[in-house]
PDB file of N, CA and C in Angstrom:
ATOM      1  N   UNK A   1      16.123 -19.331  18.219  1.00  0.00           N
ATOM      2  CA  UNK A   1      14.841 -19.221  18.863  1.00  0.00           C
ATOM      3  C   UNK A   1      13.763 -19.298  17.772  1.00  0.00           C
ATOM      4  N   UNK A   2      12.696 -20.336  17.698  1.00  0.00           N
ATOM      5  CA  UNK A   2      11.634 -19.949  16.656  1.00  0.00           C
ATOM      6  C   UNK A   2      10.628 -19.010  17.038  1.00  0.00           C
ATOM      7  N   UNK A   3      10.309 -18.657  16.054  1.00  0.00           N
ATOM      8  CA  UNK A   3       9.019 -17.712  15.426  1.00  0.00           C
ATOM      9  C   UNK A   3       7.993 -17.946  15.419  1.00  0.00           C
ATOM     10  N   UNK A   4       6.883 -17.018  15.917  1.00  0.00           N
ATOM     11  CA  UNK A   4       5.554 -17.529  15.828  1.00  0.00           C
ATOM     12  C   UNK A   4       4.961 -17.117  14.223  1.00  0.00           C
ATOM     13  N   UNK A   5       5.789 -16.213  13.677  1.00  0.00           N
ATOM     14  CA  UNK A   5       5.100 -15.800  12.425  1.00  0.00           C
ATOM     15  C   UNK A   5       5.635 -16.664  11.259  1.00  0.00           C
ATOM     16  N   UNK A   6       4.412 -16.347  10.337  1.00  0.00           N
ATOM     17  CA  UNK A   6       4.609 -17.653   9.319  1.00  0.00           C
ATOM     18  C   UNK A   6       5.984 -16.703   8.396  1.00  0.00           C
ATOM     19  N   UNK A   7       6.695 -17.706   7.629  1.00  0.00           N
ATOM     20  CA  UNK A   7       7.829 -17.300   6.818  1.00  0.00           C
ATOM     21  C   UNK A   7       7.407 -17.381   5.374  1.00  0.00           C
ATOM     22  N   UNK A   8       8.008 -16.599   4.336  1.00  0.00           N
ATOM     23  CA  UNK A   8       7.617 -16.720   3.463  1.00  0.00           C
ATOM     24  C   UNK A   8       9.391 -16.817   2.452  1.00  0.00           C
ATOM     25  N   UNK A   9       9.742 -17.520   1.579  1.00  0.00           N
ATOM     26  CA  UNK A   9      10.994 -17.491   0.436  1.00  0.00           C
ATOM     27  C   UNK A   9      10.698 -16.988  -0.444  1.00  0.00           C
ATOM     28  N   UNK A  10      11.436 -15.713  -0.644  1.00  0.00           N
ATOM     29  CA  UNK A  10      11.085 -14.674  -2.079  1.00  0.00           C
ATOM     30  C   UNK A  10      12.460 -14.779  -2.995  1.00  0.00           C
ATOM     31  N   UNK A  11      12.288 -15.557  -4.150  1.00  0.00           N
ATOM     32  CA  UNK A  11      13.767 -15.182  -5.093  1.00  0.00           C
ATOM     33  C   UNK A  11      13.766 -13.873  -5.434  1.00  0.00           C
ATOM     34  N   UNK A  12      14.988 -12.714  -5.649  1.00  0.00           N
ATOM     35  CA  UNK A  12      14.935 -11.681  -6.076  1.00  0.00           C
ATOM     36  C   UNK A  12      15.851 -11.426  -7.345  1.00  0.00           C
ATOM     37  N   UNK A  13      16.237 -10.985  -8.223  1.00  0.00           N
ATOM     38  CA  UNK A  13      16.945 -11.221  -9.219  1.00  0.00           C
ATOM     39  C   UNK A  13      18.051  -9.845  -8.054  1.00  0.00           C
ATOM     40  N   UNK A  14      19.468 -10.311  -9.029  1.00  0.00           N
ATOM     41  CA  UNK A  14      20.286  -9.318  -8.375  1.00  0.00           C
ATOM     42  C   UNK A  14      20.298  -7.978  -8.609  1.00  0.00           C
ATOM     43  N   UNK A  15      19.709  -7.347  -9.405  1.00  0.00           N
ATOM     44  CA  UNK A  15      19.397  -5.317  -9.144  1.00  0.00           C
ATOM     45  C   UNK A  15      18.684  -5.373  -7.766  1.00  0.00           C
ATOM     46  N   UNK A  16      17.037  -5.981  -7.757  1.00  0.00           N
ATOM     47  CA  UNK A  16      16.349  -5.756  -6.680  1.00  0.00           C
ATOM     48  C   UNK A  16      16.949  -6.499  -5.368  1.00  0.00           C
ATOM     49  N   UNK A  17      17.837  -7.132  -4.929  1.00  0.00           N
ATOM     50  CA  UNK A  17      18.417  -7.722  -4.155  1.00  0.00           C
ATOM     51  C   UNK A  17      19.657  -6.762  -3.634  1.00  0.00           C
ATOM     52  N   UNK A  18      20.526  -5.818  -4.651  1.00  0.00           N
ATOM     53  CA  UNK A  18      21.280  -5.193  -4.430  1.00  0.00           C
ATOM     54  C   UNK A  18      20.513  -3.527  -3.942  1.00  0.00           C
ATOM     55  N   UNK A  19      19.303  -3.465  -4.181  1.00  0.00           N
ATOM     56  CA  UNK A  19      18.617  -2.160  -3.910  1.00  0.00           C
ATOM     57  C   UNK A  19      18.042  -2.541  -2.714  1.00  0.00           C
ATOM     58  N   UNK A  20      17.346  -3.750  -2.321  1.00  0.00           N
ATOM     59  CA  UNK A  20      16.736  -3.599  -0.990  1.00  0.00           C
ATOM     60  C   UNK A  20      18.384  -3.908   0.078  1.00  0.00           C
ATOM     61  N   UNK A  21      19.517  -4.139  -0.212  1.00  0.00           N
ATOM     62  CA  UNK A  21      20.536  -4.212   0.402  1.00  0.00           C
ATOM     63  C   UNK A  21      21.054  -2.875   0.993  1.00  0.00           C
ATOM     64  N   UNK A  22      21.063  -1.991  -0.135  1.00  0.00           N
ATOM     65  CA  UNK A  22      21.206  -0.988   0.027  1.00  0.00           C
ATOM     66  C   UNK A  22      20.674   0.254   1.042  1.00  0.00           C
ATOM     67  N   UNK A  23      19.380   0.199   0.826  1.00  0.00           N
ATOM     68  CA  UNK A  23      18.037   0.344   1.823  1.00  0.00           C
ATOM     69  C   UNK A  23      18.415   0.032   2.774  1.00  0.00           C
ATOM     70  N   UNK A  24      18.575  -1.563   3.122  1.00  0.00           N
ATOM     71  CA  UNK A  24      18.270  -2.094   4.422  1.00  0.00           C
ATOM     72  C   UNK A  24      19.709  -1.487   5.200  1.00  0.00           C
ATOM     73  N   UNK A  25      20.744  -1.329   4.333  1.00  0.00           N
ATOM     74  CA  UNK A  25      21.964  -0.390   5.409  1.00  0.00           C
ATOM     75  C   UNK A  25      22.041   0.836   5.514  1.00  0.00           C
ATOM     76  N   UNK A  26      21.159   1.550   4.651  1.00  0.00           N
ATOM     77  CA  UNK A  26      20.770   2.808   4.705  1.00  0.00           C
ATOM     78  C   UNK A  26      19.861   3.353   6.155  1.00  0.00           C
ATOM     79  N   UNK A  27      18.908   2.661   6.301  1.00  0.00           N
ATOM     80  CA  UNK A  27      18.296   2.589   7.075  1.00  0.00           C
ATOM     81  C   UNK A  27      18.279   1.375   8.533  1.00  0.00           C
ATOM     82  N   UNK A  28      19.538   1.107   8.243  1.00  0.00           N
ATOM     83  CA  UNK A  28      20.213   0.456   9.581  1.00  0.00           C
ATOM     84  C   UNK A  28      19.014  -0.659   9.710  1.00  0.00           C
ATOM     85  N   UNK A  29      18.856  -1.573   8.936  1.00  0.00           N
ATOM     86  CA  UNK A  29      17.396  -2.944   9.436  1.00  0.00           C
ATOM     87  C   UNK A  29      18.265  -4.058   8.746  1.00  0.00           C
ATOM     88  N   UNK A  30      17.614  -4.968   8.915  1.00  0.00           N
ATOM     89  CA  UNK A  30      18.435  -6.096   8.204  1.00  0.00           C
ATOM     90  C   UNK A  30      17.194  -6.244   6.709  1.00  0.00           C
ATOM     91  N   UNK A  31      17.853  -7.422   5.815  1.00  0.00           N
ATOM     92  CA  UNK A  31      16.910  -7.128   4.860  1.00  0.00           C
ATOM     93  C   UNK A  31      15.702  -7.966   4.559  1.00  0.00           C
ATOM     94  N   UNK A  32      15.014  -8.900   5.441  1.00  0.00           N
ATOM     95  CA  UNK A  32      14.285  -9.364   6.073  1.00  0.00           C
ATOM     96  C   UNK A  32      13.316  -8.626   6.609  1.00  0.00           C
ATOM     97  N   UNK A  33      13.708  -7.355   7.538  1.00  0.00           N
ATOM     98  CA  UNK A  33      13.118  -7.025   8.506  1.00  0.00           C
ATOM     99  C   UNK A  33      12.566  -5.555   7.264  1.00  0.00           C
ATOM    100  N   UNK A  34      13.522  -5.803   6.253  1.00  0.00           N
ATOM    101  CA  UNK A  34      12.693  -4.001   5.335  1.00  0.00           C
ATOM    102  C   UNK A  34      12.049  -4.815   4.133  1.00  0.00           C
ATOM    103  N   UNK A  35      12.314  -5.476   4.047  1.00  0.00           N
ATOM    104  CA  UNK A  35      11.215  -6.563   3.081  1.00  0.00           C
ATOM    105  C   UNK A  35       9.965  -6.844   3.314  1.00  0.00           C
ATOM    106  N   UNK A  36       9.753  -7.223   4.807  1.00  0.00           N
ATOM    107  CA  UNK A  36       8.604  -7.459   5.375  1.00  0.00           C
ATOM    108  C   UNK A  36       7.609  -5.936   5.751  1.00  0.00           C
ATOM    109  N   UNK A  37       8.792  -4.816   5.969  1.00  0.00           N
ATOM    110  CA  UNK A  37       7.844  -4.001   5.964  1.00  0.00           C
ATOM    111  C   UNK A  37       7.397  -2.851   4.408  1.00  0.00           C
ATOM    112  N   UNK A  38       8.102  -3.263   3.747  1.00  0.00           N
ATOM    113  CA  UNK A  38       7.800  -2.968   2.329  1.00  0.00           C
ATOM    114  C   UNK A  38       6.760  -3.623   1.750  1.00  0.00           C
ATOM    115  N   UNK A  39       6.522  -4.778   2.004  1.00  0.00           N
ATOM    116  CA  UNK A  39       5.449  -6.011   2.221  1.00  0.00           C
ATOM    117  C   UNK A  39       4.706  -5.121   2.354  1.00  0.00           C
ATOM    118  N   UNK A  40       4.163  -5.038   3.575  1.00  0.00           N
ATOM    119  CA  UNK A  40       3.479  -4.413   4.528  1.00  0.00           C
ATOM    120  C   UNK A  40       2.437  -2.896   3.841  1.00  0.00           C
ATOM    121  N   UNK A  41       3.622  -2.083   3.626  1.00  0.00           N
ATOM    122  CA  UNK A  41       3.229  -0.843   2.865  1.00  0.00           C
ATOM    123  C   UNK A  41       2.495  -1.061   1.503  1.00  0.00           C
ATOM    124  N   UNK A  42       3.038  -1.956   0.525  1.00  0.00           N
ATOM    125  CA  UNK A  42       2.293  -2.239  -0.814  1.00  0.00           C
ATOM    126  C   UNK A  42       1.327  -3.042  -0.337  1.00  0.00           C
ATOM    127  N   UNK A  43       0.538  -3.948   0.678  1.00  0.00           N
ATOM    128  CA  UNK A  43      -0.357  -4.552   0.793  1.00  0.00           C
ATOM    129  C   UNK A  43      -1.047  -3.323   1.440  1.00  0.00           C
ATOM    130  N   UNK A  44      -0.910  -2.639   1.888  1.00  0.00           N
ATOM    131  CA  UNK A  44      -2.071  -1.532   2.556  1.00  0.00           C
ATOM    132  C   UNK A  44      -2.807  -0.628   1.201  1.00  0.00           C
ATOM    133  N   UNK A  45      -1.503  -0.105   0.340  1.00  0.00           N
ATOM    134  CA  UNK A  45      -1.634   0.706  -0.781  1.00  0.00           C
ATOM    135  C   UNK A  45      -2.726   0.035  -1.819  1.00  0.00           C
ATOM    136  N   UNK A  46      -2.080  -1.550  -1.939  1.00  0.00           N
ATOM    137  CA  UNK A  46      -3.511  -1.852  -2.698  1.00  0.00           C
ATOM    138  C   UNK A  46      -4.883  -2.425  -1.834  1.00  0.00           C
ATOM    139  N   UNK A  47      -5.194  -2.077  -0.898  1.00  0.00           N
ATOM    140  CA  UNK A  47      -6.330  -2.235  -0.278  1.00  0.00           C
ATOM    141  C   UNK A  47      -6.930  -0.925   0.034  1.00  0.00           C
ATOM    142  N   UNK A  48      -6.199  -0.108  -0.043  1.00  0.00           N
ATOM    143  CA  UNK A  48      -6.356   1.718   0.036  1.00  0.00           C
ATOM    144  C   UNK A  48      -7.386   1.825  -1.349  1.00  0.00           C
ATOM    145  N   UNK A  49      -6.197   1.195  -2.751  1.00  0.00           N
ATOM    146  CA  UNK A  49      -7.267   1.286  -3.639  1.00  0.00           C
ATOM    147  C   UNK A  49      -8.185   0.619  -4.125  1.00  0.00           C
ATOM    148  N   UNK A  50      -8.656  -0.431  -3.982  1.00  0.00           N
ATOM    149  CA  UNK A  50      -9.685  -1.018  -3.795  1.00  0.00           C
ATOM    150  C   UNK A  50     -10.936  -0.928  -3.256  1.00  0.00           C
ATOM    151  N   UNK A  51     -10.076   0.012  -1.903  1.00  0.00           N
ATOM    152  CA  UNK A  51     -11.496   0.721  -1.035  1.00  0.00           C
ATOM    153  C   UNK A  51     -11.867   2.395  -1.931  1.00  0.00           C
ATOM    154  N   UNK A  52     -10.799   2.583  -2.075  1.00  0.00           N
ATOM    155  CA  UNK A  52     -10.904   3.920  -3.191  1.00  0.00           C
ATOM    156  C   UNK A  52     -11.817   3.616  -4.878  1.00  0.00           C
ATOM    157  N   UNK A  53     -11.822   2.491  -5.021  1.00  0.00           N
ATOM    158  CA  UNK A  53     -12.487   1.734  -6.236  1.00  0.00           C
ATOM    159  C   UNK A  53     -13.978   1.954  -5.996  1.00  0.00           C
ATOM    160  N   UNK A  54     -14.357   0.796  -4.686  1.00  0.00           N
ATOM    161  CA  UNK A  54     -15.134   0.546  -4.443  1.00  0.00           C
ATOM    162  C   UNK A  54     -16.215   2.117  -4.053  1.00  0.00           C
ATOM    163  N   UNK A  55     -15.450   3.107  -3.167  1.00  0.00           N
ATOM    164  CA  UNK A  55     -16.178   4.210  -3.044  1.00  0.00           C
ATOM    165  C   UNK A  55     -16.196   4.824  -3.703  1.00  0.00           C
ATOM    166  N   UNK A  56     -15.540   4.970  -5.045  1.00  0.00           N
ATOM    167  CA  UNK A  56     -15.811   5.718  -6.478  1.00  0.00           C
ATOM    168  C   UNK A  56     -17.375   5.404  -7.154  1.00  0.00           C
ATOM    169  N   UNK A  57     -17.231   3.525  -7.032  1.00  0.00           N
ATOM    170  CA  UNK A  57     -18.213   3.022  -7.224  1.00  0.00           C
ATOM    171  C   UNK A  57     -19.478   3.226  -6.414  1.00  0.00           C
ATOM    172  N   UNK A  58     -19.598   3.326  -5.632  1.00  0.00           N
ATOM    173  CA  UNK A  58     -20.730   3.796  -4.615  1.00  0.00           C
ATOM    174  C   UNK A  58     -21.461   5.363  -5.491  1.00  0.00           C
ATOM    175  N   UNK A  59     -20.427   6.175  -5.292  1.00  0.00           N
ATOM    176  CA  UNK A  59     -20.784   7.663  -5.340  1.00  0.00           C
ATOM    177  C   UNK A  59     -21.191   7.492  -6.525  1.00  0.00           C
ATOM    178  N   UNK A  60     -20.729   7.302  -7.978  1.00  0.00           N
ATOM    179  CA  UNK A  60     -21.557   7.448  -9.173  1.00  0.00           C
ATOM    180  C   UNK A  60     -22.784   6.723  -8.910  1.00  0.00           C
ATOM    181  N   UNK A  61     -22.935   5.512  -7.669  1.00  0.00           N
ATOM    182  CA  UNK A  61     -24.113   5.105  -8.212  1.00  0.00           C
ATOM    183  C   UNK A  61     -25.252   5.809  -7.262  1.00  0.00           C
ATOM    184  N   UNK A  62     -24.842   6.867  -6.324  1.00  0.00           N
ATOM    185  CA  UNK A  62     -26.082   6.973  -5.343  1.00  0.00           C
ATOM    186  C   UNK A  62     -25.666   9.013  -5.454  1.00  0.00           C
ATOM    187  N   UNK A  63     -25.205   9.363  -6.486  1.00  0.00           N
ATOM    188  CA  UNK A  63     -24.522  11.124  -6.287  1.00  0.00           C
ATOM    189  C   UNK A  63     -25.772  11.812  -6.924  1.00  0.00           C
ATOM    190  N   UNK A  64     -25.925  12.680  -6.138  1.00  0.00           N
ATOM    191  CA  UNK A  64     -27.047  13.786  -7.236  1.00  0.00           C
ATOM    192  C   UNK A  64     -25.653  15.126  -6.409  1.00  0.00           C
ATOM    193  N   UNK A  65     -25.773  15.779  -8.019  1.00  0.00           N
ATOM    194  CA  UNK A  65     -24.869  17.137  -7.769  1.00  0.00           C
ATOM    195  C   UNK A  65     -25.951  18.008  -8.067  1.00  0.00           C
ATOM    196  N   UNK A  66     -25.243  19.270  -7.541  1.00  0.00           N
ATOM    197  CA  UNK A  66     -26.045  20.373  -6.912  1.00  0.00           C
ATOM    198  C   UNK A  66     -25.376  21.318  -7.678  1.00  0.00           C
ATOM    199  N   UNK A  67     -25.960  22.682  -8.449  1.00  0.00           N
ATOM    200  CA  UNK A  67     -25.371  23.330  -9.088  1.00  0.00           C
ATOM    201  C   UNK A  67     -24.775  24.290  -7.637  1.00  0.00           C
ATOM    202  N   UNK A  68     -24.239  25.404  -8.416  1.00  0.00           N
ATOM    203  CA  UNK A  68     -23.568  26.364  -6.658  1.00  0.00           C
ATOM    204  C   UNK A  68     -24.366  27.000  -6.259  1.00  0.00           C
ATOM    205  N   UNK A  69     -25.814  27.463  -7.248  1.00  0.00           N
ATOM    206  CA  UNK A  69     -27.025  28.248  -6.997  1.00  0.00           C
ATOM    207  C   UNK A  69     -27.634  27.491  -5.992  1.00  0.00           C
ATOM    208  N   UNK A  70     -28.257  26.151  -6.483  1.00  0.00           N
ATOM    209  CA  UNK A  70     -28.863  25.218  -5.344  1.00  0.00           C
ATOM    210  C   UNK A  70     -28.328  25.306  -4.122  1.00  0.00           C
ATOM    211  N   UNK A  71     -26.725  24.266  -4.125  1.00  0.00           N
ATOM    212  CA  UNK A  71     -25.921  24.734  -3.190  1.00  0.00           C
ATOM    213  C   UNK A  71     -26.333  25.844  -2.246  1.00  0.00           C
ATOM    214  N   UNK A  72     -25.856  27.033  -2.117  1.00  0.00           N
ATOM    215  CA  UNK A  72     -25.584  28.533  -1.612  1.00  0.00           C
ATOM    216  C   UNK A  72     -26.678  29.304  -1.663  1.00  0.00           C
ATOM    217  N   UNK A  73     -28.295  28.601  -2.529  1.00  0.00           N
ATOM    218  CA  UNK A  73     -29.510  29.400  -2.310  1.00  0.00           C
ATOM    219  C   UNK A  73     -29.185  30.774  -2.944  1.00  0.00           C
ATOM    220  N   UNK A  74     -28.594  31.061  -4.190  1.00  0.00           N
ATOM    221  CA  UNK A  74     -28.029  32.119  -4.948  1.00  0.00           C
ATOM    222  C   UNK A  74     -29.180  32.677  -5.690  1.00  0.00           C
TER     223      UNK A  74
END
């Protein structure tokens, strides 16, 4: 039956081929199906930090800090 989703061919050397094997029967998936969602997880993680970059970048450029006196009216 074809697929509507696009495919992608990844060479793996044999450690990482024998570890996502491992995985994928560990966790009962085929290794296709834990590849793609390992995919999945490291493409979120680096867009997590990027947005974590970017709002680092924001705050130094727009932060005024407050001592705890100011703060709390001490």
């Amino acid at each position: 039956m074809p697929t509507h989703h696009p495919r992608v061919q990844v060479t793996l050397d044999e450690q990482s081929n024998g570890a996502l094997a491992a995985l994928a029967s560990r966790e009962r998936m085929s290794k296709s199906a834990l590849a793609a969602q390992l995919i999945q997880e490291a493409l979120e993680l680096r867009e997590d930090a990027a947005l974590s970059r970017h709002a680092d970048a924001r705050l130094r450029e727009t932060a005024r800090w407050h001592s705890h006196d100011e703060a709390w009216g001490a």
